[in-house]
PDB file of N, CA and C in Angstrom:
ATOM      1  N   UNK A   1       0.852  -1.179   0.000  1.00  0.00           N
ATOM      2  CA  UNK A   1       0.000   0.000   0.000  1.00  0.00           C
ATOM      3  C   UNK A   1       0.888   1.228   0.000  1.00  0.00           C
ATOM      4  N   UNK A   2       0.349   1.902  -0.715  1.00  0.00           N
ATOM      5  CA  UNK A   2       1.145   3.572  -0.832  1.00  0.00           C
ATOM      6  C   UNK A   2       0.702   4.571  -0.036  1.00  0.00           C
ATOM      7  N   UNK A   3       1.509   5.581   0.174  1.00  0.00           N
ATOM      8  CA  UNK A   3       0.774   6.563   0.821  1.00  0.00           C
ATOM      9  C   UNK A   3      -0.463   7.338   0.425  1.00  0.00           C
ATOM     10  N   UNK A   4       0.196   7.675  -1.163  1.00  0.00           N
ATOM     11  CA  UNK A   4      -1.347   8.023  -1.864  1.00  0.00           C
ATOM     12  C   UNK A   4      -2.475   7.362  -1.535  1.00  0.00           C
ATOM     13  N   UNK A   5      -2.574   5.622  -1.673  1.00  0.00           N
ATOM     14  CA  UNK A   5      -3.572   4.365  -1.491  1.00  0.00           C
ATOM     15  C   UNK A   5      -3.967   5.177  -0.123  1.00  0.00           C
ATOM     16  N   UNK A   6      -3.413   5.320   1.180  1.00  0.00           N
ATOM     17  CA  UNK A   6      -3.953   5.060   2.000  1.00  0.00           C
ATOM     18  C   UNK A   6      -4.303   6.704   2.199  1.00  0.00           C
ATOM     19  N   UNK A   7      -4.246   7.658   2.036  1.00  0.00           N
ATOM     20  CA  UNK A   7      -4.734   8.798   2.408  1.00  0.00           C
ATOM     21  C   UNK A   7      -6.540   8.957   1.174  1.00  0.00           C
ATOM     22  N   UNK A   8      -6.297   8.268  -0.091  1.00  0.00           N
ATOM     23  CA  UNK A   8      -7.196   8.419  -0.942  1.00  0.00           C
ATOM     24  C   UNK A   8      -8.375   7.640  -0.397  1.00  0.00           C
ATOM     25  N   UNK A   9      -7.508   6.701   0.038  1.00  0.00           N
ATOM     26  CA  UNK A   9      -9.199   5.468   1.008  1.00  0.00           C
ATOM     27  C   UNK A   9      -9.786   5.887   2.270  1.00  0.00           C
ATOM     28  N   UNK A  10      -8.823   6.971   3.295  1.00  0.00           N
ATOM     29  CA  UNK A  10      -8.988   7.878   4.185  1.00  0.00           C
ATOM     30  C   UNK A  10     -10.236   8.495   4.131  1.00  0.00           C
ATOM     31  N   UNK A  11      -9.328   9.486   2.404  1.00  0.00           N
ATOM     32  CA  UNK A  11     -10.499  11.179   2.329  1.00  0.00           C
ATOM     33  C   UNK A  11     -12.015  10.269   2.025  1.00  0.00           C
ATOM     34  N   UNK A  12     -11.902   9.421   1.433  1.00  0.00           N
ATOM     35  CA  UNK A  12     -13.175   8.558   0.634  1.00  0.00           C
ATOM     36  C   UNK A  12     -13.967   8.019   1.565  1.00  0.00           C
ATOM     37  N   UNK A  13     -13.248   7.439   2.567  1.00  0.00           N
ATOM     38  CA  UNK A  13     -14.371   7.245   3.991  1.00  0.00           C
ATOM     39  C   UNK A  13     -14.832   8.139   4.716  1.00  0.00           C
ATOM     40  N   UNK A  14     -14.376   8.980   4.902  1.00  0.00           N
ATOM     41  CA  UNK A  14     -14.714  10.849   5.399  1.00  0.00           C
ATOM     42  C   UNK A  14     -15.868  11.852   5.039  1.00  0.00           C
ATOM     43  N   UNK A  15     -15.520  11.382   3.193  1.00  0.00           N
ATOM     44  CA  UNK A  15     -16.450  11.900   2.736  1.00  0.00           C
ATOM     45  C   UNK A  15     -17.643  11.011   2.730  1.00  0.00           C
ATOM     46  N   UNK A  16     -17.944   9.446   2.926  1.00  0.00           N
ATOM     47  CA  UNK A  16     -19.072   9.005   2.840  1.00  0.00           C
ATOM     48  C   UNK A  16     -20.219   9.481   3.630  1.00  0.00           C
ATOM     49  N   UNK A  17     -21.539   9.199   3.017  1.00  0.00           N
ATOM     50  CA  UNK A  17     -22.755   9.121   3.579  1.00  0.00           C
ATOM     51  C   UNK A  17     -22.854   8.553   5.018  1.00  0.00           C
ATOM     52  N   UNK A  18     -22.274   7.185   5.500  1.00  0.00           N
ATOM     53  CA  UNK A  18     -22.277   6.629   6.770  1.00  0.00           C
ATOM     54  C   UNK A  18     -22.092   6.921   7.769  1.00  0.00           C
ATOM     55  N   UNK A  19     -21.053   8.263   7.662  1.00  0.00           N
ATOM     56  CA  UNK A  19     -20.719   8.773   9.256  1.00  0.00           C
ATOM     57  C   UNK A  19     -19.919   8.275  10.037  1.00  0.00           C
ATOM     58  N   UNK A  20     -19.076   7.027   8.769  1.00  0.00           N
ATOM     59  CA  UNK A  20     -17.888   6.100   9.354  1.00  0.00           C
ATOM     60  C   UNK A  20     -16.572   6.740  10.532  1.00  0.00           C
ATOM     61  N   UNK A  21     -16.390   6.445  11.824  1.00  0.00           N
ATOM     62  CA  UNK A  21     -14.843   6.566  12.402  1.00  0.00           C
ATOM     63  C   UNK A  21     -13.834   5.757  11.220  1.00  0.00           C
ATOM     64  N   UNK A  22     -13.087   6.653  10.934  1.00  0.00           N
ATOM     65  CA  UNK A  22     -12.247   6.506  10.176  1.00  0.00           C
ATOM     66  C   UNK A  22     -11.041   5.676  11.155  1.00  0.00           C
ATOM     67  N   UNK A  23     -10.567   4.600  11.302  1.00  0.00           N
ATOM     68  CA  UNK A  23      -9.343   3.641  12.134  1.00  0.00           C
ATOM     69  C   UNK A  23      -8.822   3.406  10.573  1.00  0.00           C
ATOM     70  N   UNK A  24      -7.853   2.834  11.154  1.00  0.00           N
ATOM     71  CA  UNK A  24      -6.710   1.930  10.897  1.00  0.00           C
ATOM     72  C   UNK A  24      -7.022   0.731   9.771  1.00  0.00           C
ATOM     73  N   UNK A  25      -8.813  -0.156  10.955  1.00  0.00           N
ATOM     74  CA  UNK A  25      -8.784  -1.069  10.145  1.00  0.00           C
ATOM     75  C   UNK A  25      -9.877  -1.138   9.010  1.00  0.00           C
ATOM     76  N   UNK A  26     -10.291   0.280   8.897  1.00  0.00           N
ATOM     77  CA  UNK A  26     -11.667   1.130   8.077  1.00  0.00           C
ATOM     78  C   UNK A  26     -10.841   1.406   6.574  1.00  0.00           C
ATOM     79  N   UNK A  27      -9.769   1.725   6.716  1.00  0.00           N
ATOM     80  CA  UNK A  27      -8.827   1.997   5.902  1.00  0.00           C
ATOM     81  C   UNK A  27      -8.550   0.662   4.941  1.00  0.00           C
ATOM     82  N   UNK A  28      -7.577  -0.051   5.579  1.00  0.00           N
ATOM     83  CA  UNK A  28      -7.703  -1.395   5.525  1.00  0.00           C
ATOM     84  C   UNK A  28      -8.721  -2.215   4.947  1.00  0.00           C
ATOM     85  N   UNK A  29     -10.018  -2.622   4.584  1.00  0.00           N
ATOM     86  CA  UNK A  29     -11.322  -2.689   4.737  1.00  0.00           C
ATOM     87  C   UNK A  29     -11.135  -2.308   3.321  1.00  0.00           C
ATOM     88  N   UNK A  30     -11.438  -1.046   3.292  1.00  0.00           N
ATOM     89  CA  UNK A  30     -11.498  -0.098   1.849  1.00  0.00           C
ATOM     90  C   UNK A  30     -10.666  -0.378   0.835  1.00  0.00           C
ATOM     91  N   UNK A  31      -9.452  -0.762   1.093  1.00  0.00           N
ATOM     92  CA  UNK A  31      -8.747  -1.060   0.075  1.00  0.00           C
ATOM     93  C   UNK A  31      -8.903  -2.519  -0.313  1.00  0.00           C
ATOM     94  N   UNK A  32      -9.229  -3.327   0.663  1.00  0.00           N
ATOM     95  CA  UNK A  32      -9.409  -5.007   0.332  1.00  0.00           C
ATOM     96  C   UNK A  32      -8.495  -5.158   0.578  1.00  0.00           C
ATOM     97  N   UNK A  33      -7.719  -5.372   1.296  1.00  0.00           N
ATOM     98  CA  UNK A  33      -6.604  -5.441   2.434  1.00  0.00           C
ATOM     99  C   UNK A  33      -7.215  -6.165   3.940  1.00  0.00           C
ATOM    100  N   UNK A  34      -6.297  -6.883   4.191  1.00  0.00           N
ATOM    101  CA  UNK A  34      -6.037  -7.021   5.778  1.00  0.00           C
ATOM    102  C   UNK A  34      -4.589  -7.269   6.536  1.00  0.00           C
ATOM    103  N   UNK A  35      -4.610  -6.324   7.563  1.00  0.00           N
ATOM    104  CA  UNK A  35      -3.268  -6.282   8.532  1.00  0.00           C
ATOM    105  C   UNK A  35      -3.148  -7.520   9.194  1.00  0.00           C
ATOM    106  N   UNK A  36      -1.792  -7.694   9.052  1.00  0.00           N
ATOM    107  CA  UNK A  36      -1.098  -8.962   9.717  1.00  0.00           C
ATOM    108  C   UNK A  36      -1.080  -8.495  10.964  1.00  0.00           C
ATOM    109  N   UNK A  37      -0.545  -7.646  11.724  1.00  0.00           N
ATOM    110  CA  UNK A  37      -0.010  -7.542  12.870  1.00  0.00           C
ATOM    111  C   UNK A  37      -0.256  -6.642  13.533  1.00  0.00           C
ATOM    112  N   UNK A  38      -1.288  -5.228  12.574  1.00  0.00           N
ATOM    113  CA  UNK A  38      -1.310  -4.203  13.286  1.00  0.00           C
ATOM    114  C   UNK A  38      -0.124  -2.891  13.859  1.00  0.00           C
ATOM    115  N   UNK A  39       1.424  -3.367  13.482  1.00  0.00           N
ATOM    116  CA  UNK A  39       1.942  -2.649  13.485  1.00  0.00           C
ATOM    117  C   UNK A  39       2.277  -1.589  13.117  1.00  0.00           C
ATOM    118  N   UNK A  40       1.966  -0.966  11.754  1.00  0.00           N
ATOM    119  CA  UNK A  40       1.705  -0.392  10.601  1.00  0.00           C
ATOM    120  C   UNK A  40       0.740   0.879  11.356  1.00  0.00           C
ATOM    121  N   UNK A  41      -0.402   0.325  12.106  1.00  0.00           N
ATOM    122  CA  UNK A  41      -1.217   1.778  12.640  1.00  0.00           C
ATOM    123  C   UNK A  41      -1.075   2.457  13.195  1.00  0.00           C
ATOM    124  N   UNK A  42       0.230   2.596  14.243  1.00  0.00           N
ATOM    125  CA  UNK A  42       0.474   3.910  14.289  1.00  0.00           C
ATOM    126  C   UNK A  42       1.200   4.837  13.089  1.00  0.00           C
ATOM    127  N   UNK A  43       1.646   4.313  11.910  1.00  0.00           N
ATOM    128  CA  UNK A  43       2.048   5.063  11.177  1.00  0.00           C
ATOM    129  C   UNK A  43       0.918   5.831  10.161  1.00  0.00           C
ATOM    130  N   UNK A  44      -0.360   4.992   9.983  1.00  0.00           N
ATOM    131  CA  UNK A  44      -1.471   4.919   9.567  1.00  0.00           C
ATOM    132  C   UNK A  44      -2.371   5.810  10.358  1.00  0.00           C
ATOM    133  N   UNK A  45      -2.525   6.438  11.553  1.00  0.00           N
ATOM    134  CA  UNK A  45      -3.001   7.091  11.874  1.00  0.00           C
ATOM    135  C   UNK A  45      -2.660   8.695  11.855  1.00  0.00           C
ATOM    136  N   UNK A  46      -1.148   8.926  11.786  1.00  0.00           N
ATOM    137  CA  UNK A  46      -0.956  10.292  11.656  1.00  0.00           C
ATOM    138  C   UNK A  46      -2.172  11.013   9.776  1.00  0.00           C
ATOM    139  N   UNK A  47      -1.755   9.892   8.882  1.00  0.00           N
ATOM    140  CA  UNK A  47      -2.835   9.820   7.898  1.00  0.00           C
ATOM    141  C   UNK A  47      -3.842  10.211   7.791  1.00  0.00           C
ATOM    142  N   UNK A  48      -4.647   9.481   8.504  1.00  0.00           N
ATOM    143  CA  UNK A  48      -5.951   9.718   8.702  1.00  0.00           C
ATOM    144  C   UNK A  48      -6.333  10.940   9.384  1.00  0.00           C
ATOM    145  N   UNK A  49      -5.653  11.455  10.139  1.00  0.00           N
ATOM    146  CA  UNK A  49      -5.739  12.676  10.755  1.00  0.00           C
ATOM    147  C   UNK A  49      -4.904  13.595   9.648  1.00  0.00           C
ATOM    148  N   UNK A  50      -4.286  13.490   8.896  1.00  0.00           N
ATOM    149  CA  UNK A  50      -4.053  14.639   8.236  1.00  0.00           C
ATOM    150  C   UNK A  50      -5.251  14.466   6.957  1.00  0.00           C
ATOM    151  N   UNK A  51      -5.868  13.842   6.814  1.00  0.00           N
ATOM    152  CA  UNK A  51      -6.948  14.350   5.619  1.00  0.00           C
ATOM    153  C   UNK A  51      -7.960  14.032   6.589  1.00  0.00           C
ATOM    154  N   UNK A  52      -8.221  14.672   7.603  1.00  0.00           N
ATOM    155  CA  UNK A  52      -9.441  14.785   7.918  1.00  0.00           C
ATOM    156  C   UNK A  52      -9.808  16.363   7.532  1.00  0.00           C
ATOM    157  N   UNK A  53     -10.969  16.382   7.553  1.00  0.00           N
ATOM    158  CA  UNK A  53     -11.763  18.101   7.542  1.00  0.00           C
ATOM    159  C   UNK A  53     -11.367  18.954   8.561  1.00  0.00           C
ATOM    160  N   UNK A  54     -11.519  20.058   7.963  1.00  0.00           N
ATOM    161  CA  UNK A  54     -11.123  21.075   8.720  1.00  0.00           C
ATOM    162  C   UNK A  54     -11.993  21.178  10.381  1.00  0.00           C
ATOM    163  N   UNK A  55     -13.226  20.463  10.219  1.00  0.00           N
ATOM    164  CA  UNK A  55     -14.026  21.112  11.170  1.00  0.00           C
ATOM    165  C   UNK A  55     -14.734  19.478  11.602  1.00  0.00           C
ATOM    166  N   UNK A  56     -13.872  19.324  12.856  1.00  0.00           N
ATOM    167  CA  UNK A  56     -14.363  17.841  12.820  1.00  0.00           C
ATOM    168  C   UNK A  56     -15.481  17.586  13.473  1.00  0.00           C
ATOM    169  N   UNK A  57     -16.520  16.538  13.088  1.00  0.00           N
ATOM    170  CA  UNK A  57     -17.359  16.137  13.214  1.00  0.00           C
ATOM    171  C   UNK A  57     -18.214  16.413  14.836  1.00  0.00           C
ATOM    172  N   UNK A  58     -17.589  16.650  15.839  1.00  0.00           N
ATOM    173  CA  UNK A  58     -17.420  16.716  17.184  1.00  0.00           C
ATOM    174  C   UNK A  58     -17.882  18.057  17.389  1.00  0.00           C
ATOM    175  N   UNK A  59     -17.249  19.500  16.530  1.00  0.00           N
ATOM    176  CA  UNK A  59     -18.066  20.452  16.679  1.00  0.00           C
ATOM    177  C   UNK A  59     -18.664  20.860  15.571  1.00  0.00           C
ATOM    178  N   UNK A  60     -19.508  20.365  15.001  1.00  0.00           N
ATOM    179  CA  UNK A  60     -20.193  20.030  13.799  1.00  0.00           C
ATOM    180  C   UNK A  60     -21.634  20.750  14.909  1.00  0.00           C
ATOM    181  N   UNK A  61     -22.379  21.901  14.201  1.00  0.00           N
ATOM    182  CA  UNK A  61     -24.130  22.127  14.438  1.00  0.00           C
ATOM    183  C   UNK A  61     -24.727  21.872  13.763  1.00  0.00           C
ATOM    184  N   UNK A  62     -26.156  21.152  13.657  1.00  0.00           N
ATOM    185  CA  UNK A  62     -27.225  21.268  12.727  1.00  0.00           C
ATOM    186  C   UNK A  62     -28.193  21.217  13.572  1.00  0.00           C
ATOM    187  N   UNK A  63     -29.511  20.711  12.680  1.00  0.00           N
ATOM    188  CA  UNK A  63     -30.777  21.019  12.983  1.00  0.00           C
ATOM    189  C   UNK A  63     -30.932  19.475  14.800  1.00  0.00           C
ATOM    190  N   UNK A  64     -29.489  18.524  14.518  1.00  0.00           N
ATOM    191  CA  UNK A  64     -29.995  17.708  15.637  1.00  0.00           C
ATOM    192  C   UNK A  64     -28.988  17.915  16.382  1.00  0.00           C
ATOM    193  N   UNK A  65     -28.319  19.553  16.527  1.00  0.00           N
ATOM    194  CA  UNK A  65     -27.126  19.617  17.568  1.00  0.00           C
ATOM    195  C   UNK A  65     -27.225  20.814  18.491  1.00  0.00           C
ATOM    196  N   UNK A  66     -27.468  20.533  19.454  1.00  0.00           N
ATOM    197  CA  UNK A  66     -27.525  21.976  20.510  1.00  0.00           C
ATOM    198  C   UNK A  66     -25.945  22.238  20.867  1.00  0.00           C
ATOM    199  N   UNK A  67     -25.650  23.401  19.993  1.00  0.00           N
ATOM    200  CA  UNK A  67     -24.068  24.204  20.523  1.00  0.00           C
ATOM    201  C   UNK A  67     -23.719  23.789  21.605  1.00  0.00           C
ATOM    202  N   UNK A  68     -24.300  24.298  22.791  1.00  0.00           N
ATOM    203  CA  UNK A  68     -24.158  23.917  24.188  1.00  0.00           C
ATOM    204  C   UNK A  68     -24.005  22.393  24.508  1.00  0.00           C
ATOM    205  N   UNK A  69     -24.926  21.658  24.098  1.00  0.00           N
ATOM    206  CA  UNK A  69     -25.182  20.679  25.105  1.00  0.00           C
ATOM    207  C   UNK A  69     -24.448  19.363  24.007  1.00  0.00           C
ATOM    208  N   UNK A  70     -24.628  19.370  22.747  1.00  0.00           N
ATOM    209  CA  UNK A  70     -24.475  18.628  21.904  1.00  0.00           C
ATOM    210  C   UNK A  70     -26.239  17.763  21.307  1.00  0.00           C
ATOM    211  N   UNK A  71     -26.098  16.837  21.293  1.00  0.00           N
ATOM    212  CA  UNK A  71     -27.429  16.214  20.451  1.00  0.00           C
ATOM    213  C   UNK A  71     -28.304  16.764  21.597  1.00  0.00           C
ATOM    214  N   UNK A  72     -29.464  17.066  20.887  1.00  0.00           N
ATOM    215  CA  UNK A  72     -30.209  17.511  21.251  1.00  0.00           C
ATOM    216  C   UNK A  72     -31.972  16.509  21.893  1.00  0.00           C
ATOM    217  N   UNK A  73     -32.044  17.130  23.194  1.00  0.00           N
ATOM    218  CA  UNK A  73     -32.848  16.013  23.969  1.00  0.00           C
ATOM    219  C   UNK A  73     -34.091  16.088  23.245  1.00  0.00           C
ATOM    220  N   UNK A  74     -35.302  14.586  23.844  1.00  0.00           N
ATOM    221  CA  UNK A  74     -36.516  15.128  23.001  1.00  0.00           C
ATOM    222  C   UNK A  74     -37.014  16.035  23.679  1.00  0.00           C
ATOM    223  N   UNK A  75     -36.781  16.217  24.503  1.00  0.00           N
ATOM    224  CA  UNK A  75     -37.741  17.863  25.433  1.00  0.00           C
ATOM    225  C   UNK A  75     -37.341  18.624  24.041  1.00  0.00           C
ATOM    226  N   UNK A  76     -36.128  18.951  23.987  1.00  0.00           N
ATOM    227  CA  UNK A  76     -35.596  20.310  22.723  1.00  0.00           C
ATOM    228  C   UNK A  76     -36.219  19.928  21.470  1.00  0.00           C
ATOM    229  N   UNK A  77     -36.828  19.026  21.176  1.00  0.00           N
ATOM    230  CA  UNK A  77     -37.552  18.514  19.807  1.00  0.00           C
ATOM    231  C   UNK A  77     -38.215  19.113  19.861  1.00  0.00           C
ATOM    232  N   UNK A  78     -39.287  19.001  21.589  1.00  0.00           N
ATOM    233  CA  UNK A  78     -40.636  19.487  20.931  1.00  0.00           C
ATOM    234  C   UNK A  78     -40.867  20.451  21.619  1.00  0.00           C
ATOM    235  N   UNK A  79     -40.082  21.443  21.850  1.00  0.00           N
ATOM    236  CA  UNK A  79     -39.800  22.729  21.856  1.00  0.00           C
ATOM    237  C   UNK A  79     -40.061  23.452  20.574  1.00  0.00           C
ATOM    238  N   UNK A  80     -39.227  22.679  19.886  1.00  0.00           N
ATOM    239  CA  UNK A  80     -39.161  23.666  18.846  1.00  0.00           C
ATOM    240  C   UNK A  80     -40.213  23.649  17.674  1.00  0.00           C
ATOM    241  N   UNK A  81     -41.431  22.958  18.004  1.00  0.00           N
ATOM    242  CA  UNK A  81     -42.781  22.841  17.351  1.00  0.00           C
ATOM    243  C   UNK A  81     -43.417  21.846  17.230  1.00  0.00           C
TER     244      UNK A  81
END
């Protein structure tokens, strides 16, 4: 596996629909690959953290995230109509 391989299977899980944690063995997975030994992931993780988004998922707002509190309770649902 190349570095390109593994940062391109990275950004590609990141960007999916699923909402995947991007690991080591998500990576792995994607390419049709499997790790022998696991040694390899700590080198594999600086990776994944460098093509992540600018704005990670954690302080991410929308319509199901209260700034403050984070996900938002059903009391705050039906608050809001």
């Amino acid at each position: 596996m190349t570095d390109k391989e593994l940062r391109r299977a990275a950004r590609e899980l990141q960007a999916g629909p699923d909402g995947v944690i991007v690991t080591p063995g998500a990576v792995f997975r994607a390419l049709g690959k499997r790790p022998r030994c696991g040694g390899c992931f700590g080198s594999i993780i600086p990776i994944i953290h460098e093509e992540a988004p600018e704005t990670p998922s954690a302080t991410r707002t929308g319509p199901e995230t209260s700034p403050k509190t984070g996900p938002k309770t059903s009391q705050e649902k039906k608050n809001e109509g």
